[in-house]
N, C-alpha and C. Protein backbone atom coordinates (compact mmCIF):
# COMPACT_ATOMS: atom_id res chain seq x y z
N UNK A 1 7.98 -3.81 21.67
CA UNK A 1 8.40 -4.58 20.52
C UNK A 1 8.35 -3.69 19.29
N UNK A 2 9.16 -3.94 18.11
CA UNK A 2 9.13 -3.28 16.99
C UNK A 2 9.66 -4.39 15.77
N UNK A 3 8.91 -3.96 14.74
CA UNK A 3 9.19 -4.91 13.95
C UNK A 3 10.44 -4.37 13.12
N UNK A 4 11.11 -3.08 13.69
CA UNK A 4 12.36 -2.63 12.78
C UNK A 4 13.11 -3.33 14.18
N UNK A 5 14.69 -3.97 13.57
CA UNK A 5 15.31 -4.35 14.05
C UNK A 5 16.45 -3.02 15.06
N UNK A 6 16.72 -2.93 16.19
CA UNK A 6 16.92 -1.85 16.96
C UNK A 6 18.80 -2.61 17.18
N UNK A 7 19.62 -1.53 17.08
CA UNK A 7 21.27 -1.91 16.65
C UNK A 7 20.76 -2.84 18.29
N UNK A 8 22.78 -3.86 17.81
CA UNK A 8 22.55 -4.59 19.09
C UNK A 8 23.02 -3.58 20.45
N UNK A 9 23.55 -2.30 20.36
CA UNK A 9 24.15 -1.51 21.29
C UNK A 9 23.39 -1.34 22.33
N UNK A 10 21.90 -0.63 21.24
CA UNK A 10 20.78 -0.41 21.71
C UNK A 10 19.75 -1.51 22.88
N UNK A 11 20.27 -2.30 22.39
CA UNK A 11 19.13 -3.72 23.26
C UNK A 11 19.40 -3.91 25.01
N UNK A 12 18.88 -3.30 25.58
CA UNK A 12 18.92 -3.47 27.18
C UNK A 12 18.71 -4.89 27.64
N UNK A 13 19.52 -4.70 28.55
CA UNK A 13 19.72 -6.34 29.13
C UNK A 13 20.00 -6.08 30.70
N UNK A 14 19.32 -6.54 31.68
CA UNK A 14 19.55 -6.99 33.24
C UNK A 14 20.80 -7.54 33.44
N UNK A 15 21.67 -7.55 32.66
CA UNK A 15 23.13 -8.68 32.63
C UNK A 15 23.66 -7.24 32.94
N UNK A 16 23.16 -6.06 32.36
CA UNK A 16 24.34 -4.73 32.19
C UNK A 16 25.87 -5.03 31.35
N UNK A 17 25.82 -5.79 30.26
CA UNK A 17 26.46 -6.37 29.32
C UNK A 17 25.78 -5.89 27.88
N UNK A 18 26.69 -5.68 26.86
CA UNK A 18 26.53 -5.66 25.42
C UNK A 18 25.91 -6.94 25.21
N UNK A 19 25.29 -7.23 23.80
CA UNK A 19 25.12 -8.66 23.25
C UNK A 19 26.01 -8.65 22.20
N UNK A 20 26.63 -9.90 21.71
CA UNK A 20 27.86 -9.76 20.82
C UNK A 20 27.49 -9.60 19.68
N UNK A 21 27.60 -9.11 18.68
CA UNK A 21 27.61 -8.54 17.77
C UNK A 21 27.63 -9.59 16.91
N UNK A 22 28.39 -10.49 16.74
CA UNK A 22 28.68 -11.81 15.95
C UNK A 22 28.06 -12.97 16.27
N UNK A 23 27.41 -12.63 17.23
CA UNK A 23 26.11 -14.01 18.08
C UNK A 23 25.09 -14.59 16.20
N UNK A 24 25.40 -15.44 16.44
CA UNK A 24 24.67 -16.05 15.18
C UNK A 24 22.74 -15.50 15.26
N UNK A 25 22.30 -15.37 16.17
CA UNK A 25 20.87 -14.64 16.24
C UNK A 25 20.43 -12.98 16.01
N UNK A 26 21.63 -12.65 16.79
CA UNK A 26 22.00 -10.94 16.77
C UNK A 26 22.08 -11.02 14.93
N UNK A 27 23.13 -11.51 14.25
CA UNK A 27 24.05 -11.43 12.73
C UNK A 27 22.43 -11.63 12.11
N UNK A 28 21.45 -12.75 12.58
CA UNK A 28 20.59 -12.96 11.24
C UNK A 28 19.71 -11.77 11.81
N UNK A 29 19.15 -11.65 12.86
CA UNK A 29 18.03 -10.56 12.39
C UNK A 29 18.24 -9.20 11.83
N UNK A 30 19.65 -9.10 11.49
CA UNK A 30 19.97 -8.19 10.69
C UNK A 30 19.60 -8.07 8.84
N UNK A 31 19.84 -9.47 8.86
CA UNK A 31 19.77 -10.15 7.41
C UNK A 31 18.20 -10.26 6.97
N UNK A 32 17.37 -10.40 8.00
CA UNK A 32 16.33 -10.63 8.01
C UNK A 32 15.14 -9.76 7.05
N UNK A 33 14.49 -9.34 5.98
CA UNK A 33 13.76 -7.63 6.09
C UNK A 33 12.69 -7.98 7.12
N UNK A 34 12.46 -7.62 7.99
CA UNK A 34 11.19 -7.81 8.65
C UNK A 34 10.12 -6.80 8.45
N UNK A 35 10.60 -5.97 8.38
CA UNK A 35 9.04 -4.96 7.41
C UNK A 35 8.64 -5.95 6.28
N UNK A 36 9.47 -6.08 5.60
CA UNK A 36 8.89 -7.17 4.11
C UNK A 36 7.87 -8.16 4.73
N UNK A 37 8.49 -8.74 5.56
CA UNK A 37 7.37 -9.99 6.18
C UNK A 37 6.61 -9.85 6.49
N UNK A 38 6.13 -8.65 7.56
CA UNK A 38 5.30 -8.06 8.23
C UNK A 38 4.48 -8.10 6.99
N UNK A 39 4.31 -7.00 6.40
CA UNK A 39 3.69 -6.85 5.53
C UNK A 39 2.86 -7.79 4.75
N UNK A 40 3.86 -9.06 4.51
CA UNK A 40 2.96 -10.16 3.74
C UNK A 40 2.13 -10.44 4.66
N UNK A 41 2.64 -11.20 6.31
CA UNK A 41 2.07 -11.39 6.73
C UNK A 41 1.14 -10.62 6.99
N UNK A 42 0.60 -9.48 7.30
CA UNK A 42 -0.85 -9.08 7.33
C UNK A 42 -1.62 -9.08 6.14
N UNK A 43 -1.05 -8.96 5.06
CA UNK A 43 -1.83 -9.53 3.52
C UNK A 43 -2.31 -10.86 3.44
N UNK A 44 -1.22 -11.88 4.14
CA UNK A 44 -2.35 -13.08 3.78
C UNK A 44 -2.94 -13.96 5.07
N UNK A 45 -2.47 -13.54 6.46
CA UNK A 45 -2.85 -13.92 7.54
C UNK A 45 -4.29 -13.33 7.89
N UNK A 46 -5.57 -14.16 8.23
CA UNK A 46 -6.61 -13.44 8.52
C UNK A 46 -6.94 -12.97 9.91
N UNK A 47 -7.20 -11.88 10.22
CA UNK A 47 -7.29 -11.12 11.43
C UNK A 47 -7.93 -12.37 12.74
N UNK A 48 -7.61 -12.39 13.88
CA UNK A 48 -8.47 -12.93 15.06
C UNK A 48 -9.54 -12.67 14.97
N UNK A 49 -10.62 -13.51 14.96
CA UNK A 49 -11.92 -13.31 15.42
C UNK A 49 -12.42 -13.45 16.82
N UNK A 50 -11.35 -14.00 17.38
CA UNK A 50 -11.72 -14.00 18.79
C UNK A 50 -11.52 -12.87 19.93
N UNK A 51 -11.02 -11.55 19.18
CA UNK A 51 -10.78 -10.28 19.95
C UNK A 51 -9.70 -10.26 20.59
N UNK A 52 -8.66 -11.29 20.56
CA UNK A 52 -7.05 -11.55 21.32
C UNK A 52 -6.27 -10.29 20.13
N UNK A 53 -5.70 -9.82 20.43
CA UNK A 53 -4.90 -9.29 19.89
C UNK A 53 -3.92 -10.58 19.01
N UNK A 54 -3.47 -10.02 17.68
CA UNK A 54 -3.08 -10.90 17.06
C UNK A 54 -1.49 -10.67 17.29
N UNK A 55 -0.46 -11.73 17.01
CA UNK A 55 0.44 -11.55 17.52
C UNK A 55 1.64 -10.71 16.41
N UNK A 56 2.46 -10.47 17.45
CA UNK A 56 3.43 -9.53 15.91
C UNK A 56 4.07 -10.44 15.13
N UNK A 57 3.90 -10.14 14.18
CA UNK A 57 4.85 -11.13 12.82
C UNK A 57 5.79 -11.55 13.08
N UNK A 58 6.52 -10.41 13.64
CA UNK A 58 8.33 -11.08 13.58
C UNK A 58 8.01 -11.88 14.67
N UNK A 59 7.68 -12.03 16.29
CA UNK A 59 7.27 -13.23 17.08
C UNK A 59 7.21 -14.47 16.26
N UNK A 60 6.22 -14.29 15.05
CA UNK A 60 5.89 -15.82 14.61
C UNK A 60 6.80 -16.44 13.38
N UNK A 61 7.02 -15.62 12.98
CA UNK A 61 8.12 -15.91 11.95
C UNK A 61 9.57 -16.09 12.43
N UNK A 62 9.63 -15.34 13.46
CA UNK A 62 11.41 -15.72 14.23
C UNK A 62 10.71 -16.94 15.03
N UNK A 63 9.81 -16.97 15.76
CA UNK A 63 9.77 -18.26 16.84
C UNK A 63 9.84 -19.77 15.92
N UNK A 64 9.26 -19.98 14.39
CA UNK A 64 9.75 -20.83 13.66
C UNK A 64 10.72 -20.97 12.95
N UNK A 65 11.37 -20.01 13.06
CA UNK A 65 12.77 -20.10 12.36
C UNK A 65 13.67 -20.46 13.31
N UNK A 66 13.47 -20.06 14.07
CA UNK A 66 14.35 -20.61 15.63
C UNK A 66 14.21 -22.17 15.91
N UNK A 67 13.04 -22.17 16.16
CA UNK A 67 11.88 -24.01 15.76
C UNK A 67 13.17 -24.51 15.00
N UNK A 68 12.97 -24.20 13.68
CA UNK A 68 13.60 -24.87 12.83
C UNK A 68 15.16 -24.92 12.77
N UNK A 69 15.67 -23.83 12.78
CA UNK A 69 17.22 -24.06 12.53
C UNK A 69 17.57 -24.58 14.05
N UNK A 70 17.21 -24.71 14.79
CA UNK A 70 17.95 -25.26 15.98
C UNK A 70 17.25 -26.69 15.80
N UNK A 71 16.40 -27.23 15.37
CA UNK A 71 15.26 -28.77 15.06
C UNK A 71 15.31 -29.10 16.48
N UNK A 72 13.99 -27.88 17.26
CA UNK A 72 13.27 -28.03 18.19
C UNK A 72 12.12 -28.70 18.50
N UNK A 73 11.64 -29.11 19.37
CA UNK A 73 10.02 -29.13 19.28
C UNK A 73 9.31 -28.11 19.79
N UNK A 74 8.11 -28.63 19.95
CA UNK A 74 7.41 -26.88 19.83
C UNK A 74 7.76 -26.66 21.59
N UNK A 75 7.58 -27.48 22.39
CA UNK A 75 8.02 -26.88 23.81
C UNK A 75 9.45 -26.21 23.88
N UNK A 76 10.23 -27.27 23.32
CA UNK A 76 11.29 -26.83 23.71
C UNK A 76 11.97 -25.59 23.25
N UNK A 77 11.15 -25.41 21.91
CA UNK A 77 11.11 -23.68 21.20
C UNK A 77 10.80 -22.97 22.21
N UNK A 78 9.88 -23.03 22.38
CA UNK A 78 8.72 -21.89 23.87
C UNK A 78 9.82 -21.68 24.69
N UNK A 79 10.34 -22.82 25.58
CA UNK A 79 11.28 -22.71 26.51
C UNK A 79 12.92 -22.20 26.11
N UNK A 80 13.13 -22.32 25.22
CA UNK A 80 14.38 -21.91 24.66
C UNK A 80 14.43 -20.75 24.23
N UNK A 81 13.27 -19.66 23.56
CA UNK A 81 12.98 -18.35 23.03
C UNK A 81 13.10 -17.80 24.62
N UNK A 82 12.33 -18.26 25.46
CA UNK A 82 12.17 -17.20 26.76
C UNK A 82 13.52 -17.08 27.60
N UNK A 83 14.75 -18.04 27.62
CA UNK A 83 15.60 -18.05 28.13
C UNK A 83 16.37 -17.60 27.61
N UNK A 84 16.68 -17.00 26.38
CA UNK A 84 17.91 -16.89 25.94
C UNK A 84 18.04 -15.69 25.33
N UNK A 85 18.90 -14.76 25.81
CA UNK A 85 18.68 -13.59 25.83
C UNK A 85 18.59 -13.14 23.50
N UNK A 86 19.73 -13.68 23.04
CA UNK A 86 19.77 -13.54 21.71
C UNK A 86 19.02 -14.02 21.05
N UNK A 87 17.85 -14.47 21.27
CA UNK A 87 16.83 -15.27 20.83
C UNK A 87 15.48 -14.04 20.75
N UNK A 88 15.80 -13.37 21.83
CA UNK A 88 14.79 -12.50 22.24
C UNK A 88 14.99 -10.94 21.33
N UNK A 89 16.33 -10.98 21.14
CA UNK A 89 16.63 -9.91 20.33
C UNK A 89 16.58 -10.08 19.14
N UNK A 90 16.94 -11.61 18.55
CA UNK A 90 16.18 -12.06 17.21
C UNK A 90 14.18 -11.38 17.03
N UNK A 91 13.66 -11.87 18.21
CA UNK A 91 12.11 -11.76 17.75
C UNK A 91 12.07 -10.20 17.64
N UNK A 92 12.49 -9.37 18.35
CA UNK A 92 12.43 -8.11 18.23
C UNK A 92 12.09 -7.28 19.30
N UNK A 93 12.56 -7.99 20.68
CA UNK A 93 12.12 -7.33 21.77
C UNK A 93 13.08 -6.14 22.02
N UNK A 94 12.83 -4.90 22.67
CA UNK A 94 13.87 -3.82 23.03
C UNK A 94 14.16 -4.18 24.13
N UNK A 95 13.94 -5.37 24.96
CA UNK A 95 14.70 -5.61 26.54
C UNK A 95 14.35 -7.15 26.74
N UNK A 96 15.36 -7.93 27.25
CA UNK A 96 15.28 -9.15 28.04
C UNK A 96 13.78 -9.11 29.62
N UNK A 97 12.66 -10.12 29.11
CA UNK A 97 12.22 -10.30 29.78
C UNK A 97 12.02 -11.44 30.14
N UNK A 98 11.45 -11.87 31.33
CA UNK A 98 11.64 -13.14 31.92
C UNK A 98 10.24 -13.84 31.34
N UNK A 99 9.44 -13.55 31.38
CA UNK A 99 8.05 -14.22 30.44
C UNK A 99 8.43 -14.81 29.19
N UNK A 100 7.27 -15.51 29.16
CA UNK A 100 7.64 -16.38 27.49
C UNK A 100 7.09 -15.28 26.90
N UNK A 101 7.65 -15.68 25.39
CA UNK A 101 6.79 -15.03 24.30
C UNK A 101 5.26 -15.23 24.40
N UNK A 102 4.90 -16.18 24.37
CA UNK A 102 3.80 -16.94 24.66
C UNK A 102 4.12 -18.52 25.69
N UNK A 103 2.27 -18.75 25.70
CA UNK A 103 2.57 -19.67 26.85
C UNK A 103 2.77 -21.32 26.62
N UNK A 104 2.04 -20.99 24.87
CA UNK A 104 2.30 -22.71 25.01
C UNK A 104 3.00 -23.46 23.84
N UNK A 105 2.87 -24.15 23.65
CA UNK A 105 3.63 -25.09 22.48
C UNK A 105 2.85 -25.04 21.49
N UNK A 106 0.97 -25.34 21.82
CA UNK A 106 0.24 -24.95 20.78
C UNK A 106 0.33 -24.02 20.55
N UNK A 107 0.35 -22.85 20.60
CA UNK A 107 0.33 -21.62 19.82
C UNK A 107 1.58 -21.71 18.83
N UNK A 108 2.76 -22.17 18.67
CA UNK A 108 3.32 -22.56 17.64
C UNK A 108 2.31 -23.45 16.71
N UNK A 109 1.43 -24.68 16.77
CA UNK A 109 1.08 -25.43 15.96
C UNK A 109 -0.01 -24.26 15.90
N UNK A 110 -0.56 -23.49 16.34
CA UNK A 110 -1.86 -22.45 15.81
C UNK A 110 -0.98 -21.22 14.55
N UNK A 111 0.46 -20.92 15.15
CA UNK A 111 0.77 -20.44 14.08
C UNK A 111 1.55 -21.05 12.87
N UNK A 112 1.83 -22.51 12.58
CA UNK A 112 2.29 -22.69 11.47
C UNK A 112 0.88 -22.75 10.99
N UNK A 113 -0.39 -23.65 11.22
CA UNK A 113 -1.35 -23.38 10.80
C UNK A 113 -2.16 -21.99 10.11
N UNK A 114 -2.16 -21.12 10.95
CA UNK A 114 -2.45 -19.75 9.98
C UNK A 114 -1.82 -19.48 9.45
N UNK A 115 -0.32 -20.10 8.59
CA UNK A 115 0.42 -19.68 7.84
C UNK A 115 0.55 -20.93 6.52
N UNK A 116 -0.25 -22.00 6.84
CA UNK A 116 -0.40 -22.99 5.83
C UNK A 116 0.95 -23.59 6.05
N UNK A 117 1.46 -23.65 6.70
CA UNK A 117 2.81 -24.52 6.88
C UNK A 117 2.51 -25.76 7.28
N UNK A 118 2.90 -26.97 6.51
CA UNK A 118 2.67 -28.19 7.51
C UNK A 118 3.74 -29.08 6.93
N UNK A 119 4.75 -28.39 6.37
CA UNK A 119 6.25 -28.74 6.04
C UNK A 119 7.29 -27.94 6.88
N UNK A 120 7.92 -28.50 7.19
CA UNK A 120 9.41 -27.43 7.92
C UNK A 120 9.39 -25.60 6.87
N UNK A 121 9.82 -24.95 7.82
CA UNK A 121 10.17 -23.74 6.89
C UNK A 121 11.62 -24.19 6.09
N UNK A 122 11.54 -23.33 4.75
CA UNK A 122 12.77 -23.53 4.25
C UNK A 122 13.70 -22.85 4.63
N UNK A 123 13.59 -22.45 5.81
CA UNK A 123 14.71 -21.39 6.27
C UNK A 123 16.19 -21.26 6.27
N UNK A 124 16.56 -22.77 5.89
CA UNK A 124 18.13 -22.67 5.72
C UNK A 124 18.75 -22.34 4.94
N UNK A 125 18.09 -21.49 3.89
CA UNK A 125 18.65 -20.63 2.82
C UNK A 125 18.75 -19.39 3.42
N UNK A 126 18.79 -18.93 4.58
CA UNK A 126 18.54 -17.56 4.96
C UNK A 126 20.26 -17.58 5.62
């Protein structure tokens, strides 16, 4: 994973197919800065205390923006991020894998919570 966005040429896929270029997920994480976010997010997110590795920004910030502009619930986010290949290239993976991002629905409600969200993101200005 990388939090710099990698061209769509670049993104390996098991299909042995391009991803389209004009795919509405491919187009925004272009638009996206994700260094910028990153960044906040480790400024105001507080580290795990439980020794889990904490998760990468763009994961949590694309998995609710996804949440939101599609007006998912939190399963059907989980299940919809792991299936779909442009979804996966939104969060910032360099290859289609068959695993979820994560495993559950709570871990969405654990991360709007460490982010003080308990309103929709405003993401439809993006």
């Amino acid at each position: 994973m990388t939090p710099n966005q990698l061209t769509w040429e670049a993104f390996k896929s098991p299909y042995e197919r391009e991803l389209n270029p004009n795919n509405r997920w491919v187009v925004l994480a272009g638009l996206i800065p994700w260094n910028e976010i990153s960044s906040l997010y480790f400024k105001n997110v507080p580290a795990s205390n439980t020794g889990r590795p904490v998760l990468n920004p763009r994961i949590v910030i694309g998995s609710l923006i996804i949440k939101d502009r599609c007006n998912l619930d939190d399963r059907e986010a989980v299940d919809q991020i792991a299936e779909n290949i442009c979804k996966r290239y939104f969060l910032g993976y360099a290859s289609f894998i068959k695993e979820p991002s994560f495993n559950a629905s709570s871990t969405l409600a654990c991360m709007r919570k460490s982010l003080g969200l308990t309103l929709k993101l405003p993401v439809t200005a993006i």
